[in-house]
PDB file of N, CA and C in Angstrom:
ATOM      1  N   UNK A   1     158.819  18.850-125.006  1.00  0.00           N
ATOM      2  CA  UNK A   1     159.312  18.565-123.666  1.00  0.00           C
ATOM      3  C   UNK A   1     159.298  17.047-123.452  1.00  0.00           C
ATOM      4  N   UNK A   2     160.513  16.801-122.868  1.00  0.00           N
ATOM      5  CA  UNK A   2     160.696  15.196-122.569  1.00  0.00           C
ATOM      6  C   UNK A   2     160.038  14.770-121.236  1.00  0.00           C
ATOM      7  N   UNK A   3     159.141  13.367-121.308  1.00  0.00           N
ATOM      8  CA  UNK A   3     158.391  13.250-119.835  1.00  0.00           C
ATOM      9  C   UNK A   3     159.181  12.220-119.168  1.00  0.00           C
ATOM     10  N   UNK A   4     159.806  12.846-118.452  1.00  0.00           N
ATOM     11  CA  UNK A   4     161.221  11.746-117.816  1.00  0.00           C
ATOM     12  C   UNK A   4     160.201  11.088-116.278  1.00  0.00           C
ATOM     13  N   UNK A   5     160.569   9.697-115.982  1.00  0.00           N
ATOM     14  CA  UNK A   5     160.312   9.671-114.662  1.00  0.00           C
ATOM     15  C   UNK A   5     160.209  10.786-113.376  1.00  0.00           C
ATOM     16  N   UNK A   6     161.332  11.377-113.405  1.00  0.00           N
ATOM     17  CA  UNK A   6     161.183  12.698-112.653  1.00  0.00           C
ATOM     18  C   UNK A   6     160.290  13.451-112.469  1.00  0.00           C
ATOM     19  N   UNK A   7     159.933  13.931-113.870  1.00  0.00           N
ATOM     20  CA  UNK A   7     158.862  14.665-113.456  1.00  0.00           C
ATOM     21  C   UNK A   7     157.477  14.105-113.389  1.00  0.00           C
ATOM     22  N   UNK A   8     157.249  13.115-113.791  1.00  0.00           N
ATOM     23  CA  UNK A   8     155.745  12.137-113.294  1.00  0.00           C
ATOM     24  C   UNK A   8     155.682  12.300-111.941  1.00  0.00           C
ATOM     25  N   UNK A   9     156.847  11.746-110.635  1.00  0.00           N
ATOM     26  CA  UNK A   9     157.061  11.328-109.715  1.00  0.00           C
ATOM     27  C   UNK A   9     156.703  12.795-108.965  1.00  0.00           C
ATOM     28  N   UNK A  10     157.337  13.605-109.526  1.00  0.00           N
ATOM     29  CA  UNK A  10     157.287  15.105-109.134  1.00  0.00           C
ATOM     30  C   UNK A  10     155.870  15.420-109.109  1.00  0.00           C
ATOM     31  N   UNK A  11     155.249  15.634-109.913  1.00  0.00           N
ATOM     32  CA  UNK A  11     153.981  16.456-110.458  1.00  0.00           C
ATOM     33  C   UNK A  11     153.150  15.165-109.568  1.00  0.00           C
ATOM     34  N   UNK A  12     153.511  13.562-109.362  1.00  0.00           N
ATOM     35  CA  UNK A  12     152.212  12.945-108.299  1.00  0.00           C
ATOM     36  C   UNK A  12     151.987  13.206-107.292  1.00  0.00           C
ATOM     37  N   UNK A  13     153.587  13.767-106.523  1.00  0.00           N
ATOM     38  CA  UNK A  13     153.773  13.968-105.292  1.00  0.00           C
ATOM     39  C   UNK A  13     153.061  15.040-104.774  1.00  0.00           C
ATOM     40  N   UNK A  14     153.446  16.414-105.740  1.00  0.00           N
ATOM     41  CA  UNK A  14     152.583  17.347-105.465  1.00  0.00           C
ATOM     42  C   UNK A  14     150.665  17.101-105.410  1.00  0.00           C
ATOM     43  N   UNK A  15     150.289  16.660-106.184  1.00  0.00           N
ATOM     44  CA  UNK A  15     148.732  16.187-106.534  1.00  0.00           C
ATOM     45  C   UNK A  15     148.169  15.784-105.006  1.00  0.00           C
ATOM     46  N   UNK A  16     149.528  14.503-104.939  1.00  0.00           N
ATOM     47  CA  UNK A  16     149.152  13.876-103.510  1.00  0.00           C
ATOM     48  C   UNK A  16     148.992  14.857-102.314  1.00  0.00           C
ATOM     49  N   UNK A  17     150.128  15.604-101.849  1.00  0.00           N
ATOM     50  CA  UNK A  17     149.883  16.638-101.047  1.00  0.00           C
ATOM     51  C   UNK A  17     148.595  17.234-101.012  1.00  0.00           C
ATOM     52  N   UNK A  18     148.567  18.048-102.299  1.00  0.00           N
ATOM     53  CA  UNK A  18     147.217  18.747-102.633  1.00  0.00           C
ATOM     54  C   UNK A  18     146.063  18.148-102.109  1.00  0.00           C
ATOM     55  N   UNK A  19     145.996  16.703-102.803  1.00  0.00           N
ATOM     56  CA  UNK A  19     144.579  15.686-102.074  1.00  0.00           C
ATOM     57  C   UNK A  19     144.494  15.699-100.696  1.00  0.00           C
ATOM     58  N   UNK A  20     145.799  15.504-100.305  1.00  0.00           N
ATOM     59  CA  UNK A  20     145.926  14.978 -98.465  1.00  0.00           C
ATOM     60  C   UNK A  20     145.190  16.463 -97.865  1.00  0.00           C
ATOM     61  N   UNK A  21     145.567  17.567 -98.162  1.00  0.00           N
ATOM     62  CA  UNK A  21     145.471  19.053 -97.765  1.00  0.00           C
ATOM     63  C   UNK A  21     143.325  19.024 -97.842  1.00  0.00           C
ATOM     64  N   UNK A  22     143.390  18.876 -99.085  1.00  0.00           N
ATOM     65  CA  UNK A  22     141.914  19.328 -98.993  1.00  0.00           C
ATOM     66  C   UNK A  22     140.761  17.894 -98.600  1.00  0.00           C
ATOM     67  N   UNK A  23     141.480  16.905 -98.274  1.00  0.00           N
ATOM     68  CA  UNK A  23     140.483  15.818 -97.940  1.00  0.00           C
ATOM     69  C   UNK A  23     140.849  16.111 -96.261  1.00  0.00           C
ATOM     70  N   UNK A  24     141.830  16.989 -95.730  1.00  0.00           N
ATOM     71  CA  UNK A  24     141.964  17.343 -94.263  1.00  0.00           C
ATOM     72  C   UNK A  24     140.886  18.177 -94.015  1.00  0.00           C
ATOM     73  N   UNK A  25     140.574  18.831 -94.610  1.00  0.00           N
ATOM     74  CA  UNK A  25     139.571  19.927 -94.653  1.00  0.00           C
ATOM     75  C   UNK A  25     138.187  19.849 -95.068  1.00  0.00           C
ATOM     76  N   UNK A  26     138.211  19.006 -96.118  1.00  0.00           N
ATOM     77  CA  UNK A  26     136.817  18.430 -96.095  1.00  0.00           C
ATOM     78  C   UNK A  26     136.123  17.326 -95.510  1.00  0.00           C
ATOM     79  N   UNK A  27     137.151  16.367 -94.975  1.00  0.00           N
ATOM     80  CA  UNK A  27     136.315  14.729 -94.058  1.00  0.00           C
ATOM     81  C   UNK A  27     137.499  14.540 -93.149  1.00  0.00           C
ATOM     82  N   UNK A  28     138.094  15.392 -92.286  1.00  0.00           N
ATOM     83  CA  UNK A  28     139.265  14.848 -91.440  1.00  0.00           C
ATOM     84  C   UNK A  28     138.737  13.087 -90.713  1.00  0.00           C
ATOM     85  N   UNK A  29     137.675  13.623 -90.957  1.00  0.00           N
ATOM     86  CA  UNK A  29     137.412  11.672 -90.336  1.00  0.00           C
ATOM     87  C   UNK A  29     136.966  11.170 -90.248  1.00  0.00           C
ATOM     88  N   UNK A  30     137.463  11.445 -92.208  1.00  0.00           N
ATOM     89  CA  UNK A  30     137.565  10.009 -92.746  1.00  0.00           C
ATOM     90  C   UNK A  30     138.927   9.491 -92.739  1.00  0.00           C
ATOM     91  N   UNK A  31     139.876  10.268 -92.675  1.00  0.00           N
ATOM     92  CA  UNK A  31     141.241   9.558 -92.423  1.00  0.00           C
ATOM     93  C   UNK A  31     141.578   9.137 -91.521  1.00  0.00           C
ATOM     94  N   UNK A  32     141.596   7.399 -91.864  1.00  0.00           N
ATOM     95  CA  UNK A  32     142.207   6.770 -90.691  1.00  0.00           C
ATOM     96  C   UNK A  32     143.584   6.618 -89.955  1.00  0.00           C
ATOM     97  N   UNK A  33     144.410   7.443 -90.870  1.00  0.00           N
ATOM     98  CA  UNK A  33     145.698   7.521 -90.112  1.00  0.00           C
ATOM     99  C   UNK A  33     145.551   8.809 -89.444  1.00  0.00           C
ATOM    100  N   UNK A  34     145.022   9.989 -90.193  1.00  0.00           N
ATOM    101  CA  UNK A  34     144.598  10.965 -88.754  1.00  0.00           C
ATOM    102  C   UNK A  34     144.406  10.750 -87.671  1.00  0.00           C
ATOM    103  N   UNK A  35     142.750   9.721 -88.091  1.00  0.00           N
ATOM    104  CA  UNK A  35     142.825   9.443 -86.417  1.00  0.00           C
ATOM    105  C   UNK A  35     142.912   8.461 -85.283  1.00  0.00           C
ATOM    106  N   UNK A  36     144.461   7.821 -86.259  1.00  0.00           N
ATOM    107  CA  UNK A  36     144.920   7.014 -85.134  1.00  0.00           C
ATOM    108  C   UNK A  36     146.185   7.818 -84.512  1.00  0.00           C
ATOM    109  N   UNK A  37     146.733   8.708 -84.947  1.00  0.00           N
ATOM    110  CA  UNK A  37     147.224   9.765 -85.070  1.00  0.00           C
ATOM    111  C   UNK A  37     146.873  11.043 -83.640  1.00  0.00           C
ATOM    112  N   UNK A  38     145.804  10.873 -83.699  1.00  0.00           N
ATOM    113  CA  UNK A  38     145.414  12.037 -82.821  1.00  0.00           C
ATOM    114  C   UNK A  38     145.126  11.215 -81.482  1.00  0.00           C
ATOM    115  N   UNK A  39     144.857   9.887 -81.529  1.00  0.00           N
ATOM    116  CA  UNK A  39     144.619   9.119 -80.375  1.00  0.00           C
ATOM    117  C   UNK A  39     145.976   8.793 -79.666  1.00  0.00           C
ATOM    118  N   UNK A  40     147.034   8.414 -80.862  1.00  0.00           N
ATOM    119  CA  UNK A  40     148.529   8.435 -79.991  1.00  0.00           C
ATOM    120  C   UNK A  40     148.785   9.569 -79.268  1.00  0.00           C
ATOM    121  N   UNK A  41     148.812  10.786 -79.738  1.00  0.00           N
ATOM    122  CA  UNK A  41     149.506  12.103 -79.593  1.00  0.00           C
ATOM    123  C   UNK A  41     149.048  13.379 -79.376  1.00  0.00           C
ATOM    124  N   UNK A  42     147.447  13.114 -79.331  1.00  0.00           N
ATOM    125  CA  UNK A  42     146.830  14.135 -79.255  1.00  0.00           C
ATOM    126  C   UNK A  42     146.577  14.571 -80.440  1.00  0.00           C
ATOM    127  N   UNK A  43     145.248  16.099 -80.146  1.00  0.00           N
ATOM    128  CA  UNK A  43     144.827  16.479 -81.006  1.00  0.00           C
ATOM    129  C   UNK A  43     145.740  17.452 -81.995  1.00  0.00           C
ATOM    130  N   UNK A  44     146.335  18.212 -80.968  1.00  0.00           N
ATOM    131  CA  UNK A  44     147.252  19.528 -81.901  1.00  0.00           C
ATOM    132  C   UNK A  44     148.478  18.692 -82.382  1.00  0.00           C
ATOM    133  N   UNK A  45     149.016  17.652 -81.385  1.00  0.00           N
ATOM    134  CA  UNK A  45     150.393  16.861 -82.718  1.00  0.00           C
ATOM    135  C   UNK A  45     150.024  16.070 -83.401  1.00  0.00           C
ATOM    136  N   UNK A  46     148.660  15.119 -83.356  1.00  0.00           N
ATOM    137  CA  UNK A  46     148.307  14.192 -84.255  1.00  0.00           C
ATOM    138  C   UNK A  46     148.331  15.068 -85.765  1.00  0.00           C
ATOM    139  N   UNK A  47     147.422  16.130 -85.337  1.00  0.00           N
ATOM    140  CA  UNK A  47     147.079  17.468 -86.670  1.00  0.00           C
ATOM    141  C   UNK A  47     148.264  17.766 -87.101  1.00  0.00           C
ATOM    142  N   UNK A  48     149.113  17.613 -86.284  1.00  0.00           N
ATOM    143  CA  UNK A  48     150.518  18.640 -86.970  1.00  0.00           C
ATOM    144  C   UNK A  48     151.897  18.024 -87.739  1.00  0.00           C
ATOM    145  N   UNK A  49     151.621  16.279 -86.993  1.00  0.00           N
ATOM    146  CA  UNK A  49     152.317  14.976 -87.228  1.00  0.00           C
ATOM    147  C   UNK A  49     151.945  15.199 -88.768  1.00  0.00           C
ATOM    148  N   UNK A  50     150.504  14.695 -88.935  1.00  0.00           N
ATOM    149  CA  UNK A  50     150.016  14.361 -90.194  1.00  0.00           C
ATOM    150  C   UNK A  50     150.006  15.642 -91.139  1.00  0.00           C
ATOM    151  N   UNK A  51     149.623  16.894 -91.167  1.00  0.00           N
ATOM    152  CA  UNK A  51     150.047  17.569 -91.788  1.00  0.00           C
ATOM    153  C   UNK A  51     151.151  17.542 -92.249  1.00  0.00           C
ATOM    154  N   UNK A  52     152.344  17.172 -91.728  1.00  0.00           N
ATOM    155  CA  UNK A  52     153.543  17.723 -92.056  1.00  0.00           C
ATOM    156  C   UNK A  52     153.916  16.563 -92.883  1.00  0.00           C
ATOM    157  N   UNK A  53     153.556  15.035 -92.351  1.00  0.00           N
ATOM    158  CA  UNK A  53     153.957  13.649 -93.458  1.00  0.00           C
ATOM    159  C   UNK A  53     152.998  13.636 -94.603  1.00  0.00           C
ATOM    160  N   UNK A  54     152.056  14.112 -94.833  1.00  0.00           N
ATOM    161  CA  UNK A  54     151.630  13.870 -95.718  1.00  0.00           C
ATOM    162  C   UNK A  54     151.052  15.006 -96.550  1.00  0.00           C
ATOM    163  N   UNK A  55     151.282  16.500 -96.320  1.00  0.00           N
ATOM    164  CA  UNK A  55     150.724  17.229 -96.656  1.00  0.00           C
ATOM    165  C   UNK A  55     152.304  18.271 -97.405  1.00  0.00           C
ATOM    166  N   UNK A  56     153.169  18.750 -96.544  1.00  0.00           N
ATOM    167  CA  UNK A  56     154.200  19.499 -96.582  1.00  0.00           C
ATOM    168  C   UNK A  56     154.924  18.998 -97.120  1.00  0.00           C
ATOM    169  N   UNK A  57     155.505  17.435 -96.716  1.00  0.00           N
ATOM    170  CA  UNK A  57     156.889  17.019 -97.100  1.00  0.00           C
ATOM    171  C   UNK A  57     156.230  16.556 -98.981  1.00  0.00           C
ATOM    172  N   UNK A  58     155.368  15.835 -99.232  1.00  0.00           N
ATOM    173  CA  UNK A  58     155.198  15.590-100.592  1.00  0.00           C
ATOM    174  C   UNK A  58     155.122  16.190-101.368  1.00  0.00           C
ATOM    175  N   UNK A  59     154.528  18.082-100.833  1.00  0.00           N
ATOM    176  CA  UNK A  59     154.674  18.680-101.888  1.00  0.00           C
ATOM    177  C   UNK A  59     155.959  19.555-102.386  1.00  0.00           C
ATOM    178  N   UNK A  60     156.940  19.742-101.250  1.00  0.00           N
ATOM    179  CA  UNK A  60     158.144  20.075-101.224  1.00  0.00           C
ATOM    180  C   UNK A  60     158.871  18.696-102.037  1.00  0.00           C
ATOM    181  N   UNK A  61     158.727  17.737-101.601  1.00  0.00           N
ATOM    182  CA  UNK A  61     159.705  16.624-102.249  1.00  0.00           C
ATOM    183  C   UNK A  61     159.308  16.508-103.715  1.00  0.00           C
ATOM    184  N   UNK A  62     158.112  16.991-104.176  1.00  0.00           N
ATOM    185  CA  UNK A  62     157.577  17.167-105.507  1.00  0.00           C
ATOM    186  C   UNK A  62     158.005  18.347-106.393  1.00  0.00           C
ATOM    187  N   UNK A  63     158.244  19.339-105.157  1.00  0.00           N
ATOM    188  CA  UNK A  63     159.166  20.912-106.107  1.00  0.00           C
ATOM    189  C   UNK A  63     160.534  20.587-106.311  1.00  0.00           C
ATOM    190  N   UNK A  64     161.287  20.169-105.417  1.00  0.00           N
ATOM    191  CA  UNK A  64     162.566  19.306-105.617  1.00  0.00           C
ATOM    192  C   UNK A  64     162.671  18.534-106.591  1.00  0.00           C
ATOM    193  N   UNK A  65     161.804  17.473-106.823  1.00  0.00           N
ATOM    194  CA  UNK A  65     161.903  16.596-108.074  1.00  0.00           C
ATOM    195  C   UNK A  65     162.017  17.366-109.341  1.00  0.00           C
ATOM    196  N   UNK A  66     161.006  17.940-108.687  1.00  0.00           N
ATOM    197  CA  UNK A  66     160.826  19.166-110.520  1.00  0.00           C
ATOM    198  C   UNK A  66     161.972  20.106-110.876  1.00  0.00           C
ATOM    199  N   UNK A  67     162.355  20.543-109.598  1.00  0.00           N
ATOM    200  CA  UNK A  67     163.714  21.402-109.910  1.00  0.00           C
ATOM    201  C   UNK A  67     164.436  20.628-110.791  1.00  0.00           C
ATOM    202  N   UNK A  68     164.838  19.594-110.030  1.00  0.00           N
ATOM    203  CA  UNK A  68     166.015  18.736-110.666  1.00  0.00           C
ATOM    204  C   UNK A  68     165.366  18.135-112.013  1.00  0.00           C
ATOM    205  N   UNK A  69     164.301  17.904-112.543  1.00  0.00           N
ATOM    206  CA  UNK A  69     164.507  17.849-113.784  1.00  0.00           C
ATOM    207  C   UNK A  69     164.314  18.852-114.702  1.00  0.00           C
ATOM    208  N   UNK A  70     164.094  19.805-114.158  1.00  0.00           N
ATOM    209  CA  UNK A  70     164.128  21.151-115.281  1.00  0.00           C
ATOM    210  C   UNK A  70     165.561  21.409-115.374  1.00  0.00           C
ATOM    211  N   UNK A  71     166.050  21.674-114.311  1.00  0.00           N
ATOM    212  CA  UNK A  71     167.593  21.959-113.785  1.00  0.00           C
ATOM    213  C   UNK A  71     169.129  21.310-114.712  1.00  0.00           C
ATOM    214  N   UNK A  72     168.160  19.439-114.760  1.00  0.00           N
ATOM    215  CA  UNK A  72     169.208  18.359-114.634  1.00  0.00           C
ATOM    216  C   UNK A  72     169.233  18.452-115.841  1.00  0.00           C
TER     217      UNK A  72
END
């Protein structure tokens, strides 16, 4: 199997998600963009802001990557 940029970029993105997900769950605060996050917007959109930028979209943009290089 060839290790193209793609899929590095792919397989970090996902990792990253993964990290963001379980360092939410184990020290929410310690993340300081959480909780500057929850001070703009509150508690349930700060949580839901940051979930979604750093938790959802990287690991989706990481299955995408991967599609396309298995795919491409």
């Amino acid at each position: 199997m060839d290790m193209s940029f793609n899929f590095i970029i792919g397989v970090l993105a996902i990792a990253y998600g993964v990290y963001s997900f379980i360092q939410r769950k184990i020290a929410p605060e310690k993340i300081a963009k959480l909780q500057v996050m929850i001070e703009r917007n509150g508690e349930k959109m700060g949580h839901s802001i940051h979930l979604f930028g750093y938790t959802i979209l990287p690991i989706t943009a990481g299955l995408l990557i991967l599609y396309a290089h298995f795919n491409g």
